[in-house]
C-alpha atoms as a PDB file:
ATOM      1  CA  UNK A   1       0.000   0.000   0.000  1.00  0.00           C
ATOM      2  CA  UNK A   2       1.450   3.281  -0.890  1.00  0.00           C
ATOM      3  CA  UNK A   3       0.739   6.220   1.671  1.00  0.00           C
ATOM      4  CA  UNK A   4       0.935   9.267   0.166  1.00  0.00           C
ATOM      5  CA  UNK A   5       0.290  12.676   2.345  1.00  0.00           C
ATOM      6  CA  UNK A   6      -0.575  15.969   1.110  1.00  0.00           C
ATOM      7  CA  UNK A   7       0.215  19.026   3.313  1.00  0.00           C
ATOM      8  CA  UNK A   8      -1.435  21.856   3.600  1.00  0.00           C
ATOM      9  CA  UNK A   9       1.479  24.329   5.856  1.00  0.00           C
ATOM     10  CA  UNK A  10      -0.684  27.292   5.666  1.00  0.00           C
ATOM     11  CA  UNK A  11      -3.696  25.746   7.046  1.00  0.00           C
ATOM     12  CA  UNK A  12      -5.274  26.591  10.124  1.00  0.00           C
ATOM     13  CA  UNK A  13      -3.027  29.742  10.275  1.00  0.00           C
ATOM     14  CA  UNK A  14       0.193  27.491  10.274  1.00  0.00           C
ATOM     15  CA  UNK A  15      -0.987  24.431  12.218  1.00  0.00           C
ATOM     16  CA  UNK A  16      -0.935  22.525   9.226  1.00  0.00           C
ATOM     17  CA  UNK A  17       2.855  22.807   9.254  1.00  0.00           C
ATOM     18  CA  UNK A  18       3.467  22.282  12.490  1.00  0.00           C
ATOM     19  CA  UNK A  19       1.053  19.450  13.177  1.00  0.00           C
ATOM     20  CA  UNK A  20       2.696  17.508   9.821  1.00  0.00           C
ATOM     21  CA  UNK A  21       6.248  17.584  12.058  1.00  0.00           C
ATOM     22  CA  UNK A  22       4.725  15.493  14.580  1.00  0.00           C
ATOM     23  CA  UNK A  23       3.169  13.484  12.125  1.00  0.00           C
ATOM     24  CA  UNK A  24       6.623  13.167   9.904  1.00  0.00           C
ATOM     25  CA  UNK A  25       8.350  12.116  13.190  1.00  0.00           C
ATOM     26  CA  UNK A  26       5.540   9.570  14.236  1.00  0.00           C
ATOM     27  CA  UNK A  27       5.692   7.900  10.488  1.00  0.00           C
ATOM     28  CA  UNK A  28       9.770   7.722  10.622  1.00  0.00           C
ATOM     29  CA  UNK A  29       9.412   6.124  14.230  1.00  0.00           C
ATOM     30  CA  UNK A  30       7.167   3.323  13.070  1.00  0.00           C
ATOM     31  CA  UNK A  31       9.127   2.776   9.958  1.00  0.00           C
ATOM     32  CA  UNK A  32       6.065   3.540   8.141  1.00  0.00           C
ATOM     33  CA  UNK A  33       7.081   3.485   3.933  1.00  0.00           C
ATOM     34  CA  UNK A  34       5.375   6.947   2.102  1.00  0.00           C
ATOM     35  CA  UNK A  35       5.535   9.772   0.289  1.00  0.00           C
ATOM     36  CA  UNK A  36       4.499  13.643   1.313  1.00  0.00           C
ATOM     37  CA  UNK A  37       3.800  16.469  -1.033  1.00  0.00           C
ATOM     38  CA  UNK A  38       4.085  19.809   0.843  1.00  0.00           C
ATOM     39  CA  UNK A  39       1.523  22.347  -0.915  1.00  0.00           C
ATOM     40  CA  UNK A  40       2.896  25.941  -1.926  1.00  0.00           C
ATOM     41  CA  UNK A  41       0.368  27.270  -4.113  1.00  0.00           C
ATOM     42  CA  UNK A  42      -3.212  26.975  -5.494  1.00  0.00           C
ATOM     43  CA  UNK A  43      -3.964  24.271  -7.961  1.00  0.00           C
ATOM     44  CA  UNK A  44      -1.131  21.890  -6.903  1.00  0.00           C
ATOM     45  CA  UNK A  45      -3.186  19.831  -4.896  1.00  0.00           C
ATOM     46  CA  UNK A  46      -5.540  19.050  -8.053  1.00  0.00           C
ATOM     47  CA  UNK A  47      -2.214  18.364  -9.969  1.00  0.00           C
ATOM     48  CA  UNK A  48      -1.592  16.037  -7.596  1.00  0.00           C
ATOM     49  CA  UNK A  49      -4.601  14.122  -7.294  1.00  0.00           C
ATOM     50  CA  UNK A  50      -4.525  14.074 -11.831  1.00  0.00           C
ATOM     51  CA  UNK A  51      -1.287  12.384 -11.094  1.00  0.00           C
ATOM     52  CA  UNK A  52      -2.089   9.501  -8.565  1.00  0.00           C
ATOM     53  CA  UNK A  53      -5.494   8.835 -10.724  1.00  0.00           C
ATOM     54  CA  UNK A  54      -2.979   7.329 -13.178  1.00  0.00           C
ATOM     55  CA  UNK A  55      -1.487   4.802 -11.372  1.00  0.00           C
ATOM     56  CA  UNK A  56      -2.995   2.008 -11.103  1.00  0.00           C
ATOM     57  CA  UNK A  57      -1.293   0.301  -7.768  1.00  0.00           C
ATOM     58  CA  UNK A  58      -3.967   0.679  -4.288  1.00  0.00           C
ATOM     59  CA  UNK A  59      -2.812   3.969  -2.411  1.00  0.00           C
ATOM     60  CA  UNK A  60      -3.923   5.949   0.063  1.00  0.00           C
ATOM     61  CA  UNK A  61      -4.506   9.801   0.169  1.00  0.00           C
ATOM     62  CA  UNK A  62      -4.213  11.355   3.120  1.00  0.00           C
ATOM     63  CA  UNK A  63      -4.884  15.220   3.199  1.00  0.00           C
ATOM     64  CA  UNK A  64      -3.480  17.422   5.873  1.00  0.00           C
ATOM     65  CA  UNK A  65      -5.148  20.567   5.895  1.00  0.00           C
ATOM     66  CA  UNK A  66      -9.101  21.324   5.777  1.00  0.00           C
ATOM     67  CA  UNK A  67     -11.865  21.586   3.549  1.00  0.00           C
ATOM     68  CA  UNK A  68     -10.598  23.593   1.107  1.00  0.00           C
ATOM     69  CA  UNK A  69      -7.043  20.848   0.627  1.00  0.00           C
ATOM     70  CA  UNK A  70      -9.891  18.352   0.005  1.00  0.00           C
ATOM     71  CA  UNK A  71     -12.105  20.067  -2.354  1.00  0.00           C
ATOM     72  CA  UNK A  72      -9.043  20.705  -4.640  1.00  0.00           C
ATOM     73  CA  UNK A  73      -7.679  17.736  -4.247  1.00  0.00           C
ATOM     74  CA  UNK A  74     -10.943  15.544  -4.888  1.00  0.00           C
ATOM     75  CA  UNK A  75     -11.997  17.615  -8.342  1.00  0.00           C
ATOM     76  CA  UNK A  76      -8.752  16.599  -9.295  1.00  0.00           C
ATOM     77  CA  UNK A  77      -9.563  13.213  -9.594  1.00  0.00           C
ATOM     78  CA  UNK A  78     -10.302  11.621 -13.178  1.00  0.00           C
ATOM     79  CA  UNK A  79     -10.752   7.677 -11.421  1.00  0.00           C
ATOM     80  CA  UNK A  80     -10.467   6.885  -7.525  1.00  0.00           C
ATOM     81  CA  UNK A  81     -11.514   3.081  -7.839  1.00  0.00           C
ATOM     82  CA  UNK A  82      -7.948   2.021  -6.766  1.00  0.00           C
ATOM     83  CA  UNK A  83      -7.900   4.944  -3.695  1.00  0.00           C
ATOM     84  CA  UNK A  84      -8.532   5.513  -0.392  1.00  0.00           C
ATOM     85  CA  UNK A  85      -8.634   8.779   1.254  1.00  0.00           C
ATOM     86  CA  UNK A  86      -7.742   9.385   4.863  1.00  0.00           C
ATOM     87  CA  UNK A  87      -8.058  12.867   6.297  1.00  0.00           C
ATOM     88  CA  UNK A  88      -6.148  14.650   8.953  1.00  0.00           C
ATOM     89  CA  UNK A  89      -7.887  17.988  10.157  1.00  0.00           C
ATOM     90  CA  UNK A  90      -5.671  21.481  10.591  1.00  0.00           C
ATOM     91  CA  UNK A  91      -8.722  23.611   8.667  1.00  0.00           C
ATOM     92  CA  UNK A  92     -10.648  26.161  10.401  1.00  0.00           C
ATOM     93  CA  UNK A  93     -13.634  24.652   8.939  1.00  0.00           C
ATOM     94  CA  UNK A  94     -13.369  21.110   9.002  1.00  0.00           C
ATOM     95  CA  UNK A  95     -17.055  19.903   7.866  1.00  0.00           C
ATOM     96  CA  UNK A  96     -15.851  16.843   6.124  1.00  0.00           C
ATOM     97  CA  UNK A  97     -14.257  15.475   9.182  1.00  0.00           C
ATOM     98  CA  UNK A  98     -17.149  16.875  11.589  1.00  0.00           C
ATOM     99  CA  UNK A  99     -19.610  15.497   9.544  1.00  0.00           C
ATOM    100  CA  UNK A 100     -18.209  11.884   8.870  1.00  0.00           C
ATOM    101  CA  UNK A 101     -17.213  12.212  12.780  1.00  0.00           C
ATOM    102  CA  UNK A 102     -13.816  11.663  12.061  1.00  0.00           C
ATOM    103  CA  UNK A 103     -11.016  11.625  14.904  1.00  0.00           C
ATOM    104  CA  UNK A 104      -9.874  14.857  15.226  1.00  0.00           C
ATOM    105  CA  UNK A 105      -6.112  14.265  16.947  1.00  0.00           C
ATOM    106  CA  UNK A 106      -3.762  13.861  14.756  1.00  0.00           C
ATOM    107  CA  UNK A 107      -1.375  10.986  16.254  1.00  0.00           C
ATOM    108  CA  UNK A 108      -4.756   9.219  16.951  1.00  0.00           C
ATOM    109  CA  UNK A 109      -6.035   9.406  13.460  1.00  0.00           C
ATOM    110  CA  UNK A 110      -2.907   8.477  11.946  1.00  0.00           C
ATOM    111  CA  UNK A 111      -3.384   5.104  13.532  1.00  0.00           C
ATOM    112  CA  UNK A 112      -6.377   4.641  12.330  1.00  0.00           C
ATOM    113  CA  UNK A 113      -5.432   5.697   8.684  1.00  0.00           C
ATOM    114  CA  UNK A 114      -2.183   3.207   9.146  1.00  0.00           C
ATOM    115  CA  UNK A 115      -4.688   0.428  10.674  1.00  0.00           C
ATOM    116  CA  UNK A 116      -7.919   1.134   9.105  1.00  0.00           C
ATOM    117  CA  UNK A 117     -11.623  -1.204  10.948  1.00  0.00           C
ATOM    118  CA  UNK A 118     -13.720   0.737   8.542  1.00  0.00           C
ATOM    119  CA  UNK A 119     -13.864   2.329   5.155  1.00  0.00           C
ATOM    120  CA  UNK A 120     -17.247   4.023   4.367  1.00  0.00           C
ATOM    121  CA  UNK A 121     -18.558   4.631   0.190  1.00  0.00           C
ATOM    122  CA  UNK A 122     -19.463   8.191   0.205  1.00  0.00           C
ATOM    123  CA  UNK A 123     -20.780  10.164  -2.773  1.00  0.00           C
ATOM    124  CA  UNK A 124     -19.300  13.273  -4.737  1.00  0.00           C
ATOM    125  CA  UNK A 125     -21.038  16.016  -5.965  1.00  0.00           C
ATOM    126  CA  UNK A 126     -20.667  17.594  -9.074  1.00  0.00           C
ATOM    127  CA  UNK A 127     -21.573  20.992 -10.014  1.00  0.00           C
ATOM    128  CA  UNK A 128     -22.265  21.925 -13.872  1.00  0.00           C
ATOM    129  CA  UNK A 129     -22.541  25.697 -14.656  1.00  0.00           C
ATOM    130  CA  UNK A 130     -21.732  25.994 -18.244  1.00  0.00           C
ATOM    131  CA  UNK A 131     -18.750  24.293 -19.673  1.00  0.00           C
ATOM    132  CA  UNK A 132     -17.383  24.101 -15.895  1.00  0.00           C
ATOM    133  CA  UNK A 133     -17.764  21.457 -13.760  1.00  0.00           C
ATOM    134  CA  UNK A 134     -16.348  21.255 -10.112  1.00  0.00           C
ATOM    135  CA  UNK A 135     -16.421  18.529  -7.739  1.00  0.00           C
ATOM    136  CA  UNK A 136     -17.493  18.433  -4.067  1.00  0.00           C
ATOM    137  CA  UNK A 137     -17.682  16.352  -1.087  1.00  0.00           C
ATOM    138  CA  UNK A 138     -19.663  18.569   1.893  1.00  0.00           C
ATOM    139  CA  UNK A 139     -22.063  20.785   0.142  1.00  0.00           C
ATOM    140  CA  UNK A 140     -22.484  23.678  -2.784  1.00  0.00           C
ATOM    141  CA  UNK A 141     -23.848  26.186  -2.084  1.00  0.00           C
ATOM    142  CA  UNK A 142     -25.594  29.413  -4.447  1.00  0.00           C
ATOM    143  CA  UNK A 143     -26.490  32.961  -2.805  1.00  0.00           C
ATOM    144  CA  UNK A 144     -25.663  33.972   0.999  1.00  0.00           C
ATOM    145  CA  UNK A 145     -23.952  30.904   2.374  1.00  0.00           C
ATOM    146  CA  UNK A 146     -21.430  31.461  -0.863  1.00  0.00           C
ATOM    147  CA  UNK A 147     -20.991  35.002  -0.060  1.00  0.00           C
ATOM    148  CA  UNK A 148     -20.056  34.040   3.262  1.00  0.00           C
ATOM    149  CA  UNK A 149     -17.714  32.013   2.266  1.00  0.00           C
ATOM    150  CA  UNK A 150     -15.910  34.346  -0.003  1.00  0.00           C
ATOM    151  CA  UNK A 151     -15.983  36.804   2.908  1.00  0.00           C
ATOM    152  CA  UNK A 152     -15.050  34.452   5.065  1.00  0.00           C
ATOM    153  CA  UNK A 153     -11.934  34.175   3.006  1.00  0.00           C
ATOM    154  CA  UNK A 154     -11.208  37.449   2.117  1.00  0.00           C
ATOM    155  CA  UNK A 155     -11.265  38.097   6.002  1.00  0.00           C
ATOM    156  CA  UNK A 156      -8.474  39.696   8.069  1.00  0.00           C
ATOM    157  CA  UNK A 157      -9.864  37.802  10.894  1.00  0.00           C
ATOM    158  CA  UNK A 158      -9.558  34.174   9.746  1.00  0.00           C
ATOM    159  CA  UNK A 159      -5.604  34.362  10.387  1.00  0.00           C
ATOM    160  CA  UNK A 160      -6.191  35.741  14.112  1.00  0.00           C
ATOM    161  CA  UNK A 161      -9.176  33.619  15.155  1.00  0.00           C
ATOM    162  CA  UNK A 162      -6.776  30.502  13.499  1.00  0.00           C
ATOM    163  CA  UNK A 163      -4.820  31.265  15.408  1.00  0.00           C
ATOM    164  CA  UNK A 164      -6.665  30.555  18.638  1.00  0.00           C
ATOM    165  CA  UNK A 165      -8.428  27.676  17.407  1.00  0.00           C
ATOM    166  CA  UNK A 166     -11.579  29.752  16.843  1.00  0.00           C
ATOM    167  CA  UNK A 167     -11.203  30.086  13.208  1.00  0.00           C
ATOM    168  CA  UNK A 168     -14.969  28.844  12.604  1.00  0.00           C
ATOM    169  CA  UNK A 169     -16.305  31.966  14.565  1.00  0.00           C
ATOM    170  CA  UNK A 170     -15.143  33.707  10.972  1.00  0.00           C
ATOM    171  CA  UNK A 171     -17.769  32.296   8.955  1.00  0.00           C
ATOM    172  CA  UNK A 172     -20.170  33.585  12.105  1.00  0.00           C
ATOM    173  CA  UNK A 173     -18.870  37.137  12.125  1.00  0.00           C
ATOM    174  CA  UNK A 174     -18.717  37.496   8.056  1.00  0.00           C
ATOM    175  CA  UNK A 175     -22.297  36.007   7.996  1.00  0.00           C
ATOM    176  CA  UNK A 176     -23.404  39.216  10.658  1.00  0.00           C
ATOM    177  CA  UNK A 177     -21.792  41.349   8.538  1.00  0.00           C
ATOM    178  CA  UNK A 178     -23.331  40.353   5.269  1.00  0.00           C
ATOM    179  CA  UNK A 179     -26.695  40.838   6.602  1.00  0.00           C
ATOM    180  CA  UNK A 180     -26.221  44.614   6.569  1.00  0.00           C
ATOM    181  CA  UNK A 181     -26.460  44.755   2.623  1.00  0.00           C
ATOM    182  CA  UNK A 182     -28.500  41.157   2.657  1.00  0.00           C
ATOM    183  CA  UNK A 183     -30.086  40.625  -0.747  1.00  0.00           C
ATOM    184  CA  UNK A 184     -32.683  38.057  -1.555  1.00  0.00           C
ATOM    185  CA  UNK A 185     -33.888  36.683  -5.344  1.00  0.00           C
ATOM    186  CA  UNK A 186     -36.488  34.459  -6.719  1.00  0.00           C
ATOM    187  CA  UNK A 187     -34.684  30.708  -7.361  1.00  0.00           C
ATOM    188  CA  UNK A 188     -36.396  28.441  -9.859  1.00  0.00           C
ATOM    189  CA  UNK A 189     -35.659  25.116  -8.506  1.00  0.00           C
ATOM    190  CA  UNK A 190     -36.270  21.810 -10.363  1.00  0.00           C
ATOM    191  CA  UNK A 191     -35.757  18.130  -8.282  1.00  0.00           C
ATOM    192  CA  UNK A 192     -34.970  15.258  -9.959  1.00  0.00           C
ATOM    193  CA  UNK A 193     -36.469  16.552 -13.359  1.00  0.00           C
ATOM    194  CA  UNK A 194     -39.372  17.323 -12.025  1.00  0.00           C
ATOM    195  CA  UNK A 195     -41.661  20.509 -12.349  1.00  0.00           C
ATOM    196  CA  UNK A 196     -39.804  23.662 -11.461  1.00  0.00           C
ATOM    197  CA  UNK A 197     -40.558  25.093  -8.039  1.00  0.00           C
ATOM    198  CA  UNK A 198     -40.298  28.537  -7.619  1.00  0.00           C
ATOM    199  CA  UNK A 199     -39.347  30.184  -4.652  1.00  0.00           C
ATOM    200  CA  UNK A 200     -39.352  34.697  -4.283  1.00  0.00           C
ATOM    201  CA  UNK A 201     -37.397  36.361  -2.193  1.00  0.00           C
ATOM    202  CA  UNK A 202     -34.560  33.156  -1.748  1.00  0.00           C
ATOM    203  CA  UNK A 203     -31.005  34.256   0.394  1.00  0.00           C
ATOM    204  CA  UNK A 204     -29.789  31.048  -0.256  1.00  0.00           C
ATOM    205  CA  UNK A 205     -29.702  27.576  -1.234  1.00  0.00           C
ATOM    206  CA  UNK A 206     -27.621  24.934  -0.301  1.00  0.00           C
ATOM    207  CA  UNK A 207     -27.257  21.437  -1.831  1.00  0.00           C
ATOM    208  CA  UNK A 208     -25.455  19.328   1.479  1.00  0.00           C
ATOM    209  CA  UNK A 209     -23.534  15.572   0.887  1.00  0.00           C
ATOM    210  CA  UNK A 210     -23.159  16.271   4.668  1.00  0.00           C
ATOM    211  CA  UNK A 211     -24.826  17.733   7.810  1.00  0.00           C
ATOM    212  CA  UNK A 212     -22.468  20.570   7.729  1.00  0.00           C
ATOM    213  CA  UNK A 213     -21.428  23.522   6.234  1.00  0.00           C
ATOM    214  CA  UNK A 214     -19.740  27.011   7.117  1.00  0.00           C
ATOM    215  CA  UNK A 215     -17.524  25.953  10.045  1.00  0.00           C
ATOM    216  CA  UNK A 216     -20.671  23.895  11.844  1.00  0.00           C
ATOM    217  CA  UNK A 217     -24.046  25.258  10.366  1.00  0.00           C
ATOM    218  CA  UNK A 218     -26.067  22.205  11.082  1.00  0.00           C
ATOM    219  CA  UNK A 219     -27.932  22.871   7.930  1.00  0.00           C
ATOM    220  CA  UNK A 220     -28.936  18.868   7.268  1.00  0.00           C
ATOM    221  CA  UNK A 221     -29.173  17.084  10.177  1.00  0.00           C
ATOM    222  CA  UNK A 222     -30.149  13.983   8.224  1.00  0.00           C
ATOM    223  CA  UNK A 223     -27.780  14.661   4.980  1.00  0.00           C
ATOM    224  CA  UNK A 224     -26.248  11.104   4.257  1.00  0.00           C
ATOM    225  CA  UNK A 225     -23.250  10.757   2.107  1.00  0.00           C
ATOM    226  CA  UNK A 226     -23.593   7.052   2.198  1.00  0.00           C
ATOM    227  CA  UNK A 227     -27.081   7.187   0.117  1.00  0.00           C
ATOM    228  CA  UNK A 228     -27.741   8.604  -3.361  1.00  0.00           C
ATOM    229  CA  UNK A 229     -29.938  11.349  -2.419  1.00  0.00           C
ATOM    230  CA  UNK A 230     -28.804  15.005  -0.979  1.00  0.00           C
ATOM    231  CA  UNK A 231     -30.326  17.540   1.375  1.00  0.00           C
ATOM    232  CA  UNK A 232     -31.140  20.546  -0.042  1.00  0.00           C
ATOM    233  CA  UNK A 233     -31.724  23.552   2.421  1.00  0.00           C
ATOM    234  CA  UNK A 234     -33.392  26.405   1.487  1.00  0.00           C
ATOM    235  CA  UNK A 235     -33.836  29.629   3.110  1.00  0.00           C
ATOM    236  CA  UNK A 236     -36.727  32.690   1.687  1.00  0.00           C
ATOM    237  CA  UNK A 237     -39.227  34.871   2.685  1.00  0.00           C
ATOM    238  CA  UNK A 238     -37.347  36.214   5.575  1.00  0.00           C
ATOM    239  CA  UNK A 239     -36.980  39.630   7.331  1.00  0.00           C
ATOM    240  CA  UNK A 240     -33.630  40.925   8.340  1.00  0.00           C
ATOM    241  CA  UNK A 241     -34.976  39.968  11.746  1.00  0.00           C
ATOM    242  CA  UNK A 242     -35.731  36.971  11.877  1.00  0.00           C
ATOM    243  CA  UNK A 243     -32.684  35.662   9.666  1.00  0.00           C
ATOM    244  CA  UNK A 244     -30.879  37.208  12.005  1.00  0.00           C
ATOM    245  CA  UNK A 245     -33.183  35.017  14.682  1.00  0.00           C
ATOM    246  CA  UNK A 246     -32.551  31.608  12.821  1.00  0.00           C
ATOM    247  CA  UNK A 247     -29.417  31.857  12.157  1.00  0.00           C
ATOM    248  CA  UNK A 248     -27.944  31.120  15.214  1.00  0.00           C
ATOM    249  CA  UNK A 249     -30.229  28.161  15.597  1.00  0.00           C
ATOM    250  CA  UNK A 250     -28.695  26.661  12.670  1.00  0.00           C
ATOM    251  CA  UNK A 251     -25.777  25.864  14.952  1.00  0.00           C
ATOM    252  CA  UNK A 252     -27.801  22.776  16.811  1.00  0.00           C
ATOM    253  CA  UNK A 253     -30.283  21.971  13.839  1.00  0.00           C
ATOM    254  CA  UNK A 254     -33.174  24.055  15.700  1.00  0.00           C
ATOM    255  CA  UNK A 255     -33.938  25.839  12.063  1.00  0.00           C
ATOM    256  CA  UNK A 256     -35.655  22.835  10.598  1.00  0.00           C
ATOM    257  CA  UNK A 257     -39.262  23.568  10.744  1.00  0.00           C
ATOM    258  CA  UNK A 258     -38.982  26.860  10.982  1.00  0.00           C
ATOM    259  CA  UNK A 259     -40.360  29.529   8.725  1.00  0.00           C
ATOM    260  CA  UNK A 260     -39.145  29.789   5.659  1.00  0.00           C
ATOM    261  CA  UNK A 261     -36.738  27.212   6.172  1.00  0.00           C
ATOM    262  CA  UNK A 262     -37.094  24.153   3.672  1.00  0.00           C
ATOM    263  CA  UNK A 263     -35.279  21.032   3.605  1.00  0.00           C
ATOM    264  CA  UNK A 264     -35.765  18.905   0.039  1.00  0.00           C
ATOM    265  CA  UNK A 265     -34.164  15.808  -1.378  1.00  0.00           C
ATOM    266  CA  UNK A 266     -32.961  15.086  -3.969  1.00  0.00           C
ATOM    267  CA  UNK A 267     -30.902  12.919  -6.531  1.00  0.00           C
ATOM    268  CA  UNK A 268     -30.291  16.016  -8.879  1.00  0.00           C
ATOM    269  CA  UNK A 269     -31.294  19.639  -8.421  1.00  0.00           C
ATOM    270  CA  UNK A 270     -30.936  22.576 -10.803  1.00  0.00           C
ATOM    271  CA  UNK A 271     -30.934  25.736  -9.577  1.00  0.00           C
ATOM    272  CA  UNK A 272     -31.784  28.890 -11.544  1.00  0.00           C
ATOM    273  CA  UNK A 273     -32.008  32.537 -10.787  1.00  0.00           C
ATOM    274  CA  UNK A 274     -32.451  35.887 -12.491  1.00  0.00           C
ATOM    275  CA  UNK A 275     -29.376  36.995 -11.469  1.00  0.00           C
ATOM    276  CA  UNK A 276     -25.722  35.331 -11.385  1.00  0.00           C
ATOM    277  CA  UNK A 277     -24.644  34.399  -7.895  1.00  0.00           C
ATOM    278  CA  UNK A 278     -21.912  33.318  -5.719  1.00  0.00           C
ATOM    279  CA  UNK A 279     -21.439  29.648  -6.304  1.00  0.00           C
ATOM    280  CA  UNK A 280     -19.122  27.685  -3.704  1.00  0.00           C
ATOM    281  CA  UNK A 281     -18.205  24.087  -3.762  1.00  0.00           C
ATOM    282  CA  UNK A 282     -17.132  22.896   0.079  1.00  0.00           C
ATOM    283  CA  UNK A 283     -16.956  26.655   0.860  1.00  0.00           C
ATOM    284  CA  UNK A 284     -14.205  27.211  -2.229  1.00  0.00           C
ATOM    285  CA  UNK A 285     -15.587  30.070  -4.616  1.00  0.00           C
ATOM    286  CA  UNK A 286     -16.572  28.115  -7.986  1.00  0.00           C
ATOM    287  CA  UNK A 287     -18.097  31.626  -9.716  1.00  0.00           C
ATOM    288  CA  UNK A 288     -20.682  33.694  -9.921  1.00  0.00           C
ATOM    289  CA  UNK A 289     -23.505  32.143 -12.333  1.00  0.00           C
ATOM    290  CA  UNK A 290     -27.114  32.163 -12.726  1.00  0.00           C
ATOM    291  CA  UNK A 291     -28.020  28.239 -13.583  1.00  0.00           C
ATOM    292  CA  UNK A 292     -26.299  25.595 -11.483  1.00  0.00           C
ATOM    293  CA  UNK A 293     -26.974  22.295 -12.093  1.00  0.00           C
ATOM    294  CA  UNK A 294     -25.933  19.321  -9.262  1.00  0.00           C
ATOM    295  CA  UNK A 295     -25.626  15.679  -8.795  1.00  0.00           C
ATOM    296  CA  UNK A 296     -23.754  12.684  -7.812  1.00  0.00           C
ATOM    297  CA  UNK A 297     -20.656  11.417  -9.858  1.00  0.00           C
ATOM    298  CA  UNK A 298     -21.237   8.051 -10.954  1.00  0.00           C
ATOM    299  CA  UNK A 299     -18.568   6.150  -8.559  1.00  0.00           C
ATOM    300  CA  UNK A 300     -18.241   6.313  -4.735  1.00  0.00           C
ATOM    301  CA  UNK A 301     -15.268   7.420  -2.848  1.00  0.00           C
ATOM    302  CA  UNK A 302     -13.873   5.200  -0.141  1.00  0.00           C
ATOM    303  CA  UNK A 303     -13.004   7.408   2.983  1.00  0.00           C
ATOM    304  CA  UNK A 304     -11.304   5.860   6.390  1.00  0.00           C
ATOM    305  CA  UNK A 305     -13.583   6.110   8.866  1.00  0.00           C
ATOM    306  CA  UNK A 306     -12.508   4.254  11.843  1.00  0.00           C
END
């Protein structure tokens, strides 16, 4: 089996880096036989993962960083059938690994990534808009929960709330911000070729793989990535207020039910609006575009689980 780990340095405001030296050390202790890509710009990840889909020996990926390290890693993939991802978290986000309920210290996961009892089949996502298609594995998302995102980003204080371990409070903070010039739109929205629903006044709508999104929005409770359908959540018809209300629910789950709050599912969803708008796949900008279409890739992914 050929281990081969992908580094993230920057992630997590440096923890990435520093959390890979214990894990180099651990590796070269145990005599452990791999390989280890250190990451230094955008896009190498993807190059990466275009690289290992040609071989055709077993190996497993592990990624050391956080959402994002995964997202470009996994739409770099042309054929995973022989591969095996493992994941290490040192994200601020970390939705993939909070939503699988992955183990979060890293000299424990290792061992379970070395000495797998489990391997789960999870589906990707894939969104079209155009000629472009990008892959996902948490959720894509199109209007607010994009924007934050992008703000999220863009934001000074990602680096400083990194670096106290708080770095998911950013997506909190950028979302408050946002709602200050909060726009909504009407969303045509059309399930598993069925006939289009349309929904006025939509802030945003999210298609989820998993329960979670943003840094911990607990916008699916009962998203599955196991099972061929997604979660779609869906959130219109709200005042400033009471947004502003929900929002904060969304933290436990407590928003399903509420008003203006819908949760679909679906096999396929295409999503079109009047206007074009901030598209993100696993909180990673994709573009701005008015017609999004999603839905599963034909294979499964195998993910360590336990």
């Amino acid at each position: 089996m050929l281990y081969y780990f992908i580094v993230n340095p920057i992630s997590g405001c440096g923890r990435g880096k520093k959390i890979w030296k214990i894990l180099e050390e651990e590796l070269n202790r145990r005599g452990t036989s791999y390989k280890a890509r250190l990451l230094s710009k955008r896009g190498e990840a993807r190059q990466l993962a275009a690289s290992l889909s040609r071989i055709s020996n077993p190996v497993t990926a592990v990624i050391v960083g956080g959402d994002g390290s995964i997202n470009e890693f996994v739409d770099g993939l042309t054929r995973w059938d022989h591969l095996t991802l493992g994941c290490i978290p040192t994200g601020s986000g970390n939705d993939f690994v909070r939503g699988l309920s992955l183990e979060r210290d890293p000299i424990k996961a290792l061992d379970i990534i070395l000495n797998p009892r489990e391997i789960s089949r999870i589906k990707l996502g894939l969104v079209h808009a155009g000629e472009q298609t990008h892959a996902f594995v948490v959720s894509s998302g199109m209007g607010f929960d994009a924007d934050v995102c992008n703000g999220a980003y863009q934001s000074r204080l990602k680096h400083l709330l990194n670096f106290f371990h708080l770095g998911k409070l950013v997506y909190l903070v950028t979302a408050l911000r946002l709602m200050l010039s909060l726009k909504s739109y009407p969303i045509r929205l059309s399930l598993d070729e069925q006939e289009p629903l349309l929904f006025q006044e939509t802030f945003f709508a999210a298609v989820m793989n998993l329960p979670y999104e943003g840094g911990g929005f607990y916008f699916t409770p009962d998203a599955a990535p196991e099972e061929e359908t997604f979660q779609l959540c869906l959130a219109q018809g709200l005042s400033r207020r009471q947004i502003l209300k929900v929002l904060p629910l969304a933290f436990s789950g407590n928003h399903v039910g509420k008003k203006g709050i819908h949760i679909l599912t679906c096999k396929k969803a295409v999503l079109q609006a009047n206007v074009s708008l901030c598209v993100h796949t696993d909180g990673e900008i994709f573009g701005f575009f008015e017609r999004v279409t999603v839905e599963a890739a034909p294979e499964q992914l195998s993910v360590i689980v336990r």
